[in-house]
C-alpha atoms as a PDB file:
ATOM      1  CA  UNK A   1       8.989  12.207  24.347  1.00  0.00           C
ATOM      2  CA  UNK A   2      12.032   9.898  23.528  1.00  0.00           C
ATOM      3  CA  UNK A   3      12.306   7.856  20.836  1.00  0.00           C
ATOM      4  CA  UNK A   4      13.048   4.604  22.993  1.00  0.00           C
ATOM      5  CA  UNK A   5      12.981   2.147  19.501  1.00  0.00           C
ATOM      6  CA  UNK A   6      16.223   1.120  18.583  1.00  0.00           C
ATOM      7  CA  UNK A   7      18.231   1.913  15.106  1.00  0.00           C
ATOM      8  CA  UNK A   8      17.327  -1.443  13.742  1.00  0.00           C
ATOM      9  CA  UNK A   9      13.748  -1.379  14.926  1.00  0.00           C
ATOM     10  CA  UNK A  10      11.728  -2.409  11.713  1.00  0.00           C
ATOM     11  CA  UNK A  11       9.681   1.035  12.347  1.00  0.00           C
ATOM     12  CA  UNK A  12      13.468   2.699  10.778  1.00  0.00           C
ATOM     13  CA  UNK A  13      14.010   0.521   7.995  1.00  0.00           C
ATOM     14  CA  UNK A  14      13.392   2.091   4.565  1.00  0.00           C
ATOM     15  CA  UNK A  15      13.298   0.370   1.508  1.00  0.00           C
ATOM     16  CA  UNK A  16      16.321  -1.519   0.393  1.00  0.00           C
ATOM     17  CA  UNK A  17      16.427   0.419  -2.909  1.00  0.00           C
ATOM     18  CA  UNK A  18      17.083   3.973  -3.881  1.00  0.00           C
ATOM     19  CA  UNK A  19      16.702   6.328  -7.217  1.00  0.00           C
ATOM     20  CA  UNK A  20      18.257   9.025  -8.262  1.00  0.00           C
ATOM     21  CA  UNK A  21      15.858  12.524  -7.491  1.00  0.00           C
ATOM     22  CA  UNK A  22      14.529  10.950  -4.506  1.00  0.00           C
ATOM     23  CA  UNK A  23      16.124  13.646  -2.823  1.00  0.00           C
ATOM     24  CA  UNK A  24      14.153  16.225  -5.167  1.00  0.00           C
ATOM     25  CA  UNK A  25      11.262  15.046  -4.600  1.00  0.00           C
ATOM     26  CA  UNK A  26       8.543  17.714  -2.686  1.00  0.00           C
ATOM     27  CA  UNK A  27       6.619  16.979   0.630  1.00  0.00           C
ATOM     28  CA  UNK A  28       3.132  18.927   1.249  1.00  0.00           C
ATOM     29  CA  UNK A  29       2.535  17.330   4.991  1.00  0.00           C
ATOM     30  CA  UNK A  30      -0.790  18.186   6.620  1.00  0.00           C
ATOM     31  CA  UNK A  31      -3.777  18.577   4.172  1.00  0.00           C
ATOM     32  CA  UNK A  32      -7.203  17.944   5.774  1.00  0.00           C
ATOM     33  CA  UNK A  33      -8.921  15.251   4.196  1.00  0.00           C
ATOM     34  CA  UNK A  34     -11.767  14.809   6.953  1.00  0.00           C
ATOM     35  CA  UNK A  35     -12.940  15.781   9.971  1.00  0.00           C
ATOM     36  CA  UNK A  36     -12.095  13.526  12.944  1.00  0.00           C
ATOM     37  CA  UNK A  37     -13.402  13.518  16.730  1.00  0.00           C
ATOM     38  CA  UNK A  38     -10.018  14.591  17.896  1.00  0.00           C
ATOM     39  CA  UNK A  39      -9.236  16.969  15.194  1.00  0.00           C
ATOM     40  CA  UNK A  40      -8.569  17.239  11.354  1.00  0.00           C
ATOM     41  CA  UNK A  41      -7.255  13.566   9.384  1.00  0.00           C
ATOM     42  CA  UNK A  42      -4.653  14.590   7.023  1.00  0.00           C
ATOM     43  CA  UNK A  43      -2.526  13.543   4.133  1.00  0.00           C
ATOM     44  CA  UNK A  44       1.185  13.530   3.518  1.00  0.00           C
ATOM     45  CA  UNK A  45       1.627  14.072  -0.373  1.00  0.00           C
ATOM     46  CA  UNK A  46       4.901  13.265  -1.922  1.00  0.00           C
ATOM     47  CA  UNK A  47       5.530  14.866  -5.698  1.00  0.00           C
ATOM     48  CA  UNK A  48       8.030  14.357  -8.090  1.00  0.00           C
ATOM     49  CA  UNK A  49      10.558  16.717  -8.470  1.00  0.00           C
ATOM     50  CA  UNK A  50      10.229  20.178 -10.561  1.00  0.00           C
ATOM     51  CA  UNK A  51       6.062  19.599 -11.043  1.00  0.00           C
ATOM     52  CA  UNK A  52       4.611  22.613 -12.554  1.00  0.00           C
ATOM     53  CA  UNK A  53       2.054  24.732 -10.796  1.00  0.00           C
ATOM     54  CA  UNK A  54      -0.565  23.553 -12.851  1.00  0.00           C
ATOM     55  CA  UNK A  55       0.542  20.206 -13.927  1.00  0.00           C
ATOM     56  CA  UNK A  56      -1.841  17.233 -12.428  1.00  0.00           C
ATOM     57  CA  UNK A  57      -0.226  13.968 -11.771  1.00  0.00           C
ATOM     58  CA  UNK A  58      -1.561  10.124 -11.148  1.00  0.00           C
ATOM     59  CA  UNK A  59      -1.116   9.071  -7.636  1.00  0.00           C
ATOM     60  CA  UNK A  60      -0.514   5.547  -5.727  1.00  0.00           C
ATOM     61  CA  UNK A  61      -2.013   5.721  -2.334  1.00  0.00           C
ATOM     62  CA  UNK A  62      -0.422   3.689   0.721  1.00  0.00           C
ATOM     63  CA  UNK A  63      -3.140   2.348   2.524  1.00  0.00           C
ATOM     64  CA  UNK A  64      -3.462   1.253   6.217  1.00  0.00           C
ATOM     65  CA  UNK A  65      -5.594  -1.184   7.792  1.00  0.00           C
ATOM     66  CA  UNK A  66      -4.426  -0.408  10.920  1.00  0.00           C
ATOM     67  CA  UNK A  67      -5.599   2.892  13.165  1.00  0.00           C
ATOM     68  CA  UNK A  68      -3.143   5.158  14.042  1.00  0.00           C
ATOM     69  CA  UNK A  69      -3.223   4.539  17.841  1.00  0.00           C
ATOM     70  CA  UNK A  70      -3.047   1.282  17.210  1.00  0.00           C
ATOM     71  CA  UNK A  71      -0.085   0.789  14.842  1.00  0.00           C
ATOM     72  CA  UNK A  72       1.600   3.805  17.355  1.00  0.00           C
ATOM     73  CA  UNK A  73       1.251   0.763  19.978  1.00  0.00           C
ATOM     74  CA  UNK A  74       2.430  -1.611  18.399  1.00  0.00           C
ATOM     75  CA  UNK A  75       5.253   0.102  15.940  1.00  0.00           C
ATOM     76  CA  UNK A  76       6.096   3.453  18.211  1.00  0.00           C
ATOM     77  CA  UNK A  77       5.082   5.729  15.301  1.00  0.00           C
ATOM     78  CA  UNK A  78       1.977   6.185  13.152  1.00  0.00           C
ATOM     79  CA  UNK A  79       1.776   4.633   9.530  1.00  0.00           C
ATOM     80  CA  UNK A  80       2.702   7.889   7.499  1.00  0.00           C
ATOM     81  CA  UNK A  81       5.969   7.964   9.677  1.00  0.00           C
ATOM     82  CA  UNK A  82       6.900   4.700   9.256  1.00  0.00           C
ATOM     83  CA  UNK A  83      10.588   4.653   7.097  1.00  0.00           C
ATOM     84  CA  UNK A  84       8.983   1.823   4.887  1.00  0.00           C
ATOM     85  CA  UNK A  85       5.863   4.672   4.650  1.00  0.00           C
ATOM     86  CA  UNK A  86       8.398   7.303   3.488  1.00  0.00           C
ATOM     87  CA  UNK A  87      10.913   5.997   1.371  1.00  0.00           C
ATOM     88  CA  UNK A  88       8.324   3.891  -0.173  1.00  0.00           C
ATOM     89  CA  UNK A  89       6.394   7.404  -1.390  1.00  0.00           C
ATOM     90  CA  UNK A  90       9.587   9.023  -2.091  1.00  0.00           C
ATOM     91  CA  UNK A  91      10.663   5.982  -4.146  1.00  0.00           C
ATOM     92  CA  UNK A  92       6.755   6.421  -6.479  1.00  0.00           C
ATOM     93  CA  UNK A  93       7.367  10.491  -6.098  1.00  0.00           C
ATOM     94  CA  UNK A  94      11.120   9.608  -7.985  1.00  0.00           C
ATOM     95  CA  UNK A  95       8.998   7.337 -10.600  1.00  0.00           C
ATOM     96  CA  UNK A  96       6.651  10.423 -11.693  1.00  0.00           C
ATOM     97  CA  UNK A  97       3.504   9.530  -9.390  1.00  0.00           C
ATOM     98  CA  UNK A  98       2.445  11.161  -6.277  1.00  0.00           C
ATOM     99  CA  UNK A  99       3.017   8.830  -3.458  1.00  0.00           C
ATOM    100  CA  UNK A 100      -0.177   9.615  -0.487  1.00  0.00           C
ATOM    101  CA  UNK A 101      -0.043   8.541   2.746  1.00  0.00           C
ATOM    102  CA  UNK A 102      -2.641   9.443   5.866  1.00  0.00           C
ATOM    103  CA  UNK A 103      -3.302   9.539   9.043  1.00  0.00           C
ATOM    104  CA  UNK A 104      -6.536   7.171  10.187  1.00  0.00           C
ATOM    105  CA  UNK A 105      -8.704   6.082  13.057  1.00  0.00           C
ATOM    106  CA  UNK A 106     -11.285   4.236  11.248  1.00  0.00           C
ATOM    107  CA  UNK A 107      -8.793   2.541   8.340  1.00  0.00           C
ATOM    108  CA  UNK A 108     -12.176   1.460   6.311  1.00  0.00           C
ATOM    109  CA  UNK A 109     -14.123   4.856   6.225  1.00  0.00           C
ATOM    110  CA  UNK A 110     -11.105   6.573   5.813  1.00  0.00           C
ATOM    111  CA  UNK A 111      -9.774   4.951   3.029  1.00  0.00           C
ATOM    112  CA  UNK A 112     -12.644   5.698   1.107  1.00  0.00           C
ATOM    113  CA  UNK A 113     -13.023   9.112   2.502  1.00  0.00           C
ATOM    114  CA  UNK A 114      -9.395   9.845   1.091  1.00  0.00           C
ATOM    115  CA  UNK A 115     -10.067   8.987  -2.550  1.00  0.00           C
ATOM    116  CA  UNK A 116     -13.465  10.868  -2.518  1.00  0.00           C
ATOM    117  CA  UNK A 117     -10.793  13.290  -1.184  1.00  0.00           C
ATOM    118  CA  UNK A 118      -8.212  13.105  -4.186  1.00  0.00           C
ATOM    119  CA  UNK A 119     -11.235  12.720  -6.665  1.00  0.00           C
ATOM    120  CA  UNK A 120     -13.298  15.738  -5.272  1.00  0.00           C
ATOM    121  CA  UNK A 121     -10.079  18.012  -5.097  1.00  0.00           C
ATOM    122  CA  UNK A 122      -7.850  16.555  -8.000  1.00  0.00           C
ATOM    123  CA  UNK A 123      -7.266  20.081  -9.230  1.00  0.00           C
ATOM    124  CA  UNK A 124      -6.139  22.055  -6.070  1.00  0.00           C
ATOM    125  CA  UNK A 125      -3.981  18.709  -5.204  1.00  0.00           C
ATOM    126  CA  UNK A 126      -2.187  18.462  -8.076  1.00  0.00           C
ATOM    127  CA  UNK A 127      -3.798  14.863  -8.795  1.00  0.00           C
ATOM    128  CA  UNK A 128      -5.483  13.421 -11.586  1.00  0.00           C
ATOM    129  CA  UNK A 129      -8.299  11.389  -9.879  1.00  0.00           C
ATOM    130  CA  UNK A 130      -9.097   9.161 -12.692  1.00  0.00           C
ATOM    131  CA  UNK A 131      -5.529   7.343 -12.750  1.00  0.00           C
ATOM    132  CA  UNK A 132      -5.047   6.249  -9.016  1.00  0.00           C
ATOM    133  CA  UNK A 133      -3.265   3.024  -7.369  1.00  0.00           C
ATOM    134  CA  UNK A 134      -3.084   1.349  -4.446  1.00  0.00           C
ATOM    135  CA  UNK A 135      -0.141  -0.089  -2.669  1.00  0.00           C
ATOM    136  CA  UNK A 136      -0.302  -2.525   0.332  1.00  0.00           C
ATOM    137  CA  UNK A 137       1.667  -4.920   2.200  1.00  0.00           C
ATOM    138  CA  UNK A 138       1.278  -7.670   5.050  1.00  0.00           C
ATOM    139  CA  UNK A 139      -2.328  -7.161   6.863  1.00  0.00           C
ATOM    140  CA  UNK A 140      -3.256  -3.915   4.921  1.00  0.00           C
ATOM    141  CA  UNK A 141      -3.878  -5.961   1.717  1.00  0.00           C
ATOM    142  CA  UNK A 142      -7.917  -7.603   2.831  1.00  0.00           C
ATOM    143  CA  UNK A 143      -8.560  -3.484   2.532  1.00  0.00           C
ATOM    144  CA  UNK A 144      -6.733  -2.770  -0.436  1.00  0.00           C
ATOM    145  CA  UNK A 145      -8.814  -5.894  -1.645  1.00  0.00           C
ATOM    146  CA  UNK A 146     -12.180  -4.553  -0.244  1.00  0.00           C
ATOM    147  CA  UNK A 147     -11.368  -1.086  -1.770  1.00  0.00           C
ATOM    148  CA  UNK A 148     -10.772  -2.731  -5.226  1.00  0.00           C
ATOM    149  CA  UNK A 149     -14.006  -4.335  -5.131  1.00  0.00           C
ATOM    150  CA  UNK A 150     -15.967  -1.418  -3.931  1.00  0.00           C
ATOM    151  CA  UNK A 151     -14.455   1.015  -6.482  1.00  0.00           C
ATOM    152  CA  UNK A 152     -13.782   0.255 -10.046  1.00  0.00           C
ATOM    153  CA  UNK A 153     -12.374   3.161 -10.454  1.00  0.00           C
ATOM    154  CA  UNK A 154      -9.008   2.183  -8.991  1.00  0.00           C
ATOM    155  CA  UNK A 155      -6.633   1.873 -11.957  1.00  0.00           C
ATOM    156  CA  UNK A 156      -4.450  -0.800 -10.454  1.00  0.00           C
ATOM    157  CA  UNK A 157      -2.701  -2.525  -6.896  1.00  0.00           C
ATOM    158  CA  UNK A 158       0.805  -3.529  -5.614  1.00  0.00           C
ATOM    159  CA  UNK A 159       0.212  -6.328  -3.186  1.00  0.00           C
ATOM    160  CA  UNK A 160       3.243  -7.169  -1.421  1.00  0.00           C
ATOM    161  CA  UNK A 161       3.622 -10.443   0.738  1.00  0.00           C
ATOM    162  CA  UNK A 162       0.097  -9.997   1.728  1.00  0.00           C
ATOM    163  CA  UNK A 163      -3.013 -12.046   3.948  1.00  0.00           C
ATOM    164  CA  UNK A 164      -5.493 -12.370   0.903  1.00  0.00           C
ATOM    165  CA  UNK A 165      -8.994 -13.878   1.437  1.00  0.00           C
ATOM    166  CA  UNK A 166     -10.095 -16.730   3.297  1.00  0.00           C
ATOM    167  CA  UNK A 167     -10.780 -20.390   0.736  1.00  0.00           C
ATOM    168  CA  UNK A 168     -14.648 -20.948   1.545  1.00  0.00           C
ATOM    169  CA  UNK A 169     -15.395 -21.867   4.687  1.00  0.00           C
ATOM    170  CA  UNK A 170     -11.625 -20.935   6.238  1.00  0.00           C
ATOM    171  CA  UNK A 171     -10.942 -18.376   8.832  1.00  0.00           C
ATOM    172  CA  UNK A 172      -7.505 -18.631   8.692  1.00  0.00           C
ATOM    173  CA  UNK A 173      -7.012 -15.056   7.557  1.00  0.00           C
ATOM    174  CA  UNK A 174     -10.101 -13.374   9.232  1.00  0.00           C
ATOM    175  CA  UNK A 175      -8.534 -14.512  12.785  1.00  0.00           C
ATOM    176  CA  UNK A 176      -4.812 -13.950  12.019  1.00  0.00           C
ATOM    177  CA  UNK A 177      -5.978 -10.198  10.711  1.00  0.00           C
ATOM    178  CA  UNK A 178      -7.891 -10.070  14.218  1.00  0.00           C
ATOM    179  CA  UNK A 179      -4.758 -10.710  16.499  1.00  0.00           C
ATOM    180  CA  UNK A 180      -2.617  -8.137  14.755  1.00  0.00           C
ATOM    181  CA  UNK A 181      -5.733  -5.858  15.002  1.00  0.00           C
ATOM    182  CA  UNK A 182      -5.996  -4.849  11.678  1.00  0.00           C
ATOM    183  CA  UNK A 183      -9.484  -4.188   9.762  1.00  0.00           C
ATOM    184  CA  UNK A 184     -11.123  -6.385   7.160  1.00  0.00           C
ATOM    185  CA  UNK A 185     -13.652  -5.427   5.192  1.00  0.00           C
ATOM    186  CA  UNK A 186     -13.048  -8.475   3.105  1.00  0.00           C
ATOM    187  CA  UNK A 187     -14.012 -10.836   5.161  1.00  0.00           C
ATOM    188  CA  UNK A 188     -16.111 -13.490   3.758  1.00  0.00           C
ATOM    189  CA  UNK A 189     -15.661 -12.522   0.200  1.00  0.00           C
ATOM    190  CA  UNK A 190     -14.236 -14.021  -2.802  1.00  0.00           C
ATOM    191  CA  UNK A 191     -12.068 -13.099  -5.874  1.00  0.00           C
ATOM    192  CA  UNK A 192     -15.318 -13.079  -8.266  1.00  0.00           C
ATOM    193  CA  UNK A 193     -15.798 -10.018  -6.610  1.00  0.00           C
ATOM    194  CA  UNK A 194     -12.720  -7.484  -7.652  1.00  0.00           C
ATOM    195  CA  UNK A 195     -12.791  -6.449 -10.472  1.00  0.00           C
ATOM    196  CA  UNK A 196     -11.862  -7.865 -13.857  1.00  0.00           C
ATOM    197  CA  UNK A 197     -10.316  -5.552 -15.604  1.00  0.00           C
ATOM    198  CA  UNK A 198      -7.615  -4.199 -12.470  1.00  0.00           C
ATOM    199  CA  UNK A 199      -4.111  -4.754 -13.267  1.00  0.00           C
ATOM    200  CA  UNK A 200      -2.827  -6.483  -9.950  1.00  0.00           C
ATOM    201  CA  UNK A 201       0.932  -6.599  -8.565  1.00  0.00           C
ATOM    202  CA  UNK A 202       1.447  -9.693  -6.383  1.00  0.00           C
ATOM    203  CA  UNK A 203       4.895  -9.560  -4.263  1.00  0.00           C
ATOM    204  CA  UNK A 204       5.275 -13.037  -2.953  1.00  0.00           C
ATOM    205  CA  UNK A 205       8.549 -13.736   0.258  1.00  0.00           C
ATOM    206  CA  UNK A 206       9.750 -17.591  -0.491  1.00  0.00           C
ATOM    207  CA  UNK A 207      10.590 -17.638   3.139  1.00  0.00           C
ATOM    208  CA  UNK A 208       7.493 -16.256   4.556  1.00  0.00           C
ATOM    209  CA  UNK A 209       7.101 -17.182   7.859  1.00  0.00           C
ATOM    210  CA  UNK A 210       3.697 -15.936   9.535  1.00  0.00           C
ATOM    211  CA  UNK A 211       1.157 -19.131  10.084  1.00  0.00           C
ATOM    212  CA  UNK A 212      -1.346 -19.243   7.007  1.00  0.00           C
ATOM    213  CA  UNK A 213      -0.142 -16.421   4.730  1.00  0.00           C
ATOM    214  CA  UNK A 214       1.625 -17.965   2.408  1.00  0.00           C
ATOM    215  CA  UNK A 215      -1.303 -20.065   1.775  1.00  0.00           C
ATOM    216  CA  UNK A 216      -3.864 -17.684   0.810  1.00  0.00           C
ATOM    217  CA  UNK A 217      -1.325 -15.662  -1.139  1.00  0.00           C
ATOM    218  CA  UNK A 218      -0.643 -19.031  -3.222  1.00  0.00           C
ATOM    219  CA  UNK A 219      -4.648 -19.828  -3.693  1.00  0.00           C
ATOM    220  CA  UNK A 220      -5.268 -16.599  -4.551  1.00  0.00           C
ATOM    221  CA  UNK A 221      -3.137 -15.862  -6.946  1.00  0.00           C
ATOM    222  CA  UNK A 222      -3.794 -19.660  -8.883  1.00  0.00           C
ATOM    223  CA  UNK A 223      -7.654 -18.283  -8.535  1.00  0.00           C
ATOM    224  CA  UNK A 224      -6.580 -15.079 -10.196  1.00  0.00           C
ATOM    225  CA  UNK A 225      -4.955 -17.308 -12.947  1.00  0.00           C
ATOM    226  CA  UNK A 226      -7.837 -19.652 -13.418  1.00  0.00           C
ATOM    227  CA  UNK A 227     -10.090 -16.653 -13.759  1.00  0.00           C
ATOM    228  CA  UNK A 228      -7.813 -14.667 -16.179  1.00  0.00           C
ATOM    229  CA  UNK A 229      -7.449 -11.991 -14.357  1.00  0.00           C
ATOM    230  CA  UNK A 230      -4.563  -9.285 -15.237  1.00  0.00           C
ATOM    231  CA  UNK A 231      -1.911 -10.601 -12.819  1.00  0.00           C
ATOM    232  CA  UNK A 232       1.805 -10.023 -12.475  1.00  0.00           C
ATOM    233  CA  UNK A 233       3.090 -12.377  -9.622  1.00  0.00           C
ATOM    234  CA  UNK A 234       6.654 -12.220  -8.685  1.00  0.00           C
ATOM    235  CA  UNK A 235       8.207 -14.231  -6.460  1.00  0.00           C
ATOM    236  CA  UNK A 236      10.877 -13.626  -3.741  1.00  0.00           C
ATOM    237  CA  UNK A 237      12.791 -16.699  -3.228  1.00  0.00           C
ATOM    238  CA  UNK A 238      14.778 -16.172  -0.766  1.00  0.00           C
ATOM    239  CA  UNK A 239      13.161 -13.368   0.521  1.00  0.00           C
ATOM    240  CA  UNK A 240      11.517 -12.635   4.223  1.00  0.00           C
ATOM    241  CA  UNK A 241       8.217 -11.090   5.409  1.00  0.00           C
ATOM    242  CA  UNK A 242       9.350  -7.149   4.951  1.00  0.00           C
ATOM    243  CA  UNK A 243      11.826  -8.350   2.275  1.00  0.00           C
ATOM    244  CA  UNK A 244      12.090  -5.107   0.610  1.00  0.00           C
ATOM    245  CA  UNK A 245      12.966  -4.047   4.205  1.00  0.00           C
ATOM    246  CA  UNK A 246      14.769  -6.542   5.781  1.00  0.00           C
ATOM    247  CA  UNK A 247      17.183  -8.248   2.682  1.00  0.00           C
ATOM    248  CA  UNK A 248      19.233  -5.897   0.654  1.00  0.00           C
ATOM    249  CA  UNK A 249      20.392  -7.574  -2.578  1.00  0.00           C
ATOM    250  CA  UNK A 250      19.984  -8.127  -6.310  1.00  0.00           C
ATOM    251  CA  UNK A 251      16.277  -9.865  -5.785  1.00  0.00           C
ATOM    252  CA  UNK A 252      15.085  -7.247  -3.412  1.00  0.00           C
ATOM    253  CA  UNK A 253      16.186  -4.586  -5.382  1.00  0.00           C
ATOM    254  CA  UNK A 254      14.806  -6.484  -8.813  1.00  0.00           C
ATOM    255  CA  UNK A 255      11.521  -6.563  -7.551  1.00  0.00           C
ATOM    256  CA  UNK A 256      11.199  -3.297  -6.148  1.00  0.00           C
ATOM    257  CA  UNK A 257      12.029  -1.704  -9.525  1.00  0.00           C
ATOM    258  CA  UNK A 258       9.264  -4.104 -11.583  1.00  0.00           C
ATOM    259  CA  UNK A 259       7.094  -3.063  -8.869  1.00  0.00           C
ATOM    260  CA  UNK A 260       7.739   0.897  -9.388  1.00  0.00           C
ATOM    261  CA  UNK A 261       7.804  -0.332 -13.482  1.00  0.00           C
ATOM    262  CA  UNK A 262       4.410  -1.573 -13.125  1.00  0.00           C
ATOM    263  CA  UNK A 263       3.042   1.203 -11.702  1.00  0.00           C
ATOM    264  CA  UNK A 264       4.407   3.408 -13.815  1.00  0.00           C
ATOM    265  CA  UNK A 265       3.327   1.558 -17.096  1.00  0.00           C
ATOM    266  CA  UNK A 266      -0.707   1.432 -15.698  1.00  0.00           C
ATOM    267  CA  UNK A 267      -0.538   5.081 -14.307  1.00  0.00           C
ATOM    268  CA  UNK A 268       2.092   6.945 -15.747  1.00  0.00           C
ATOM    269  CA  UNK A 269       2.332   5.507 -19.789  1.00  0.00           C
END
């Protein structure tokens, strides 16, 4: 079939930042993590570069709120093929960690089914199951959320420019999540139910622009504050929805490397 999206499409955009090694880094495409009605769901594991054969590493896992048929519709490629997908793994695979992506028709069982997964099979993998992130951005973060308060296990998350929760008695993110068709589990729920204890990464665009994010990025992360919760918040002044995308420069690239440093200091250090 031909690939009618153009060059700029945001579907082609990687991330705005490079390291050196990313070019080392290994790809094992393809590992079955569960059954599916139309065949095997897999993973995509990135590694960094030169990892011994019996060396176990910690791992940051992309995660999608959106099925695969669906984000195909609306992006012309699954999740894991995304450029943001990609680089963005290659980019954690550079920093030490093995970056995880996967393929998904039901984004809240699988998510779950893919760290019983990485847990369950740390040692063929390569992974050590007991030091594992989460990275999500736009309307995958309600799932990151939902995953972070069903399993404490989770060592830490990078939200980027994300739909949080709804304030009591809102629907404001519930019903925005519903048009773009993405899943959430998180519906209804508040922040007294993550976690205390989970080192969180907020990513925050100055000039967001979709209807009601900004909003529930801002009360959640003064909730996070007033609750003392461990929370780096960073914010993007003059940066756009997909910023680390869409707006090359010295604040993209800033935040992408205390985002990769933060990471690296709750899975790697």
């Amino acid at each position: 079939m031909t690939d009618t999206r153009p060059p700029d499409h945001i579907s082609k955009r990687p991330v705005v930042y490079t390291l050196p090694g990313m070019d080392r880094v290994t790809v094992r495409r393809g590992v079955e993590y569960r059954a599916g009605a139309e065949g095997p769901l897999t993973l995509d594991l990135y590694y960094p570069a030169g990892l011994g054969a019996r060396t176990v590493v910690p791992a940051v896992v992309f995660v999608s709120a959106g099925s695969d048929p669906g984000v195909q519709k609306a992006l012309g490629c699954r999740f894991q093929e995304l450029a943001s997908t990609v680089s963005w793994a290659t980019l954690v695979a550079a920093s030490g960690i093995a970056g995880i992506s996967y393929r998904t028709l039901d984004p809240a069982a699988d998510i779950r089914a893919v760290l019983w997964h990485l847990r369950a099979s740390g040692a063929t993998l390569q992974i050590d199951g007991a030091r594992i992130g989460l990275w999500a951005s736009s309307g995958n973060v309600p799932l990151a959320l939902s995953v972070l308060m069903e399993d404490p296990a989770i060592t830490c998350a990078a939200l980027l420019y994300g739909y949080m929760l709804d304030a009591e008695g809102s629907t404001d993110v519930t019903d925005a999540l519903k048009t773009w068709g993405f899943h959430n589990p998180a519906a209804g729920r508040s922040i007294d139910a993550l976690p205390e204890n989970v080192p969180l990464f907020l990513a925050r665009a100055g000039r967001e622009h979709f209807p009601h994010l900004q909003d529930a990025l801002d009360r959640f992360a003064v909730g996070a504050l007033a609750r003392n919760r461990p929370l780096t918040l960073v914010n993007h002044s003059t940066g756009r929805h997909a910023f680390d995308l869409l707006d090359p420069g010295v604040q993209s690239s800033a935040l992408v490397r205390q985002l990769l440093a933060f990471l690296a200091s709750h899975l790697v250090s």
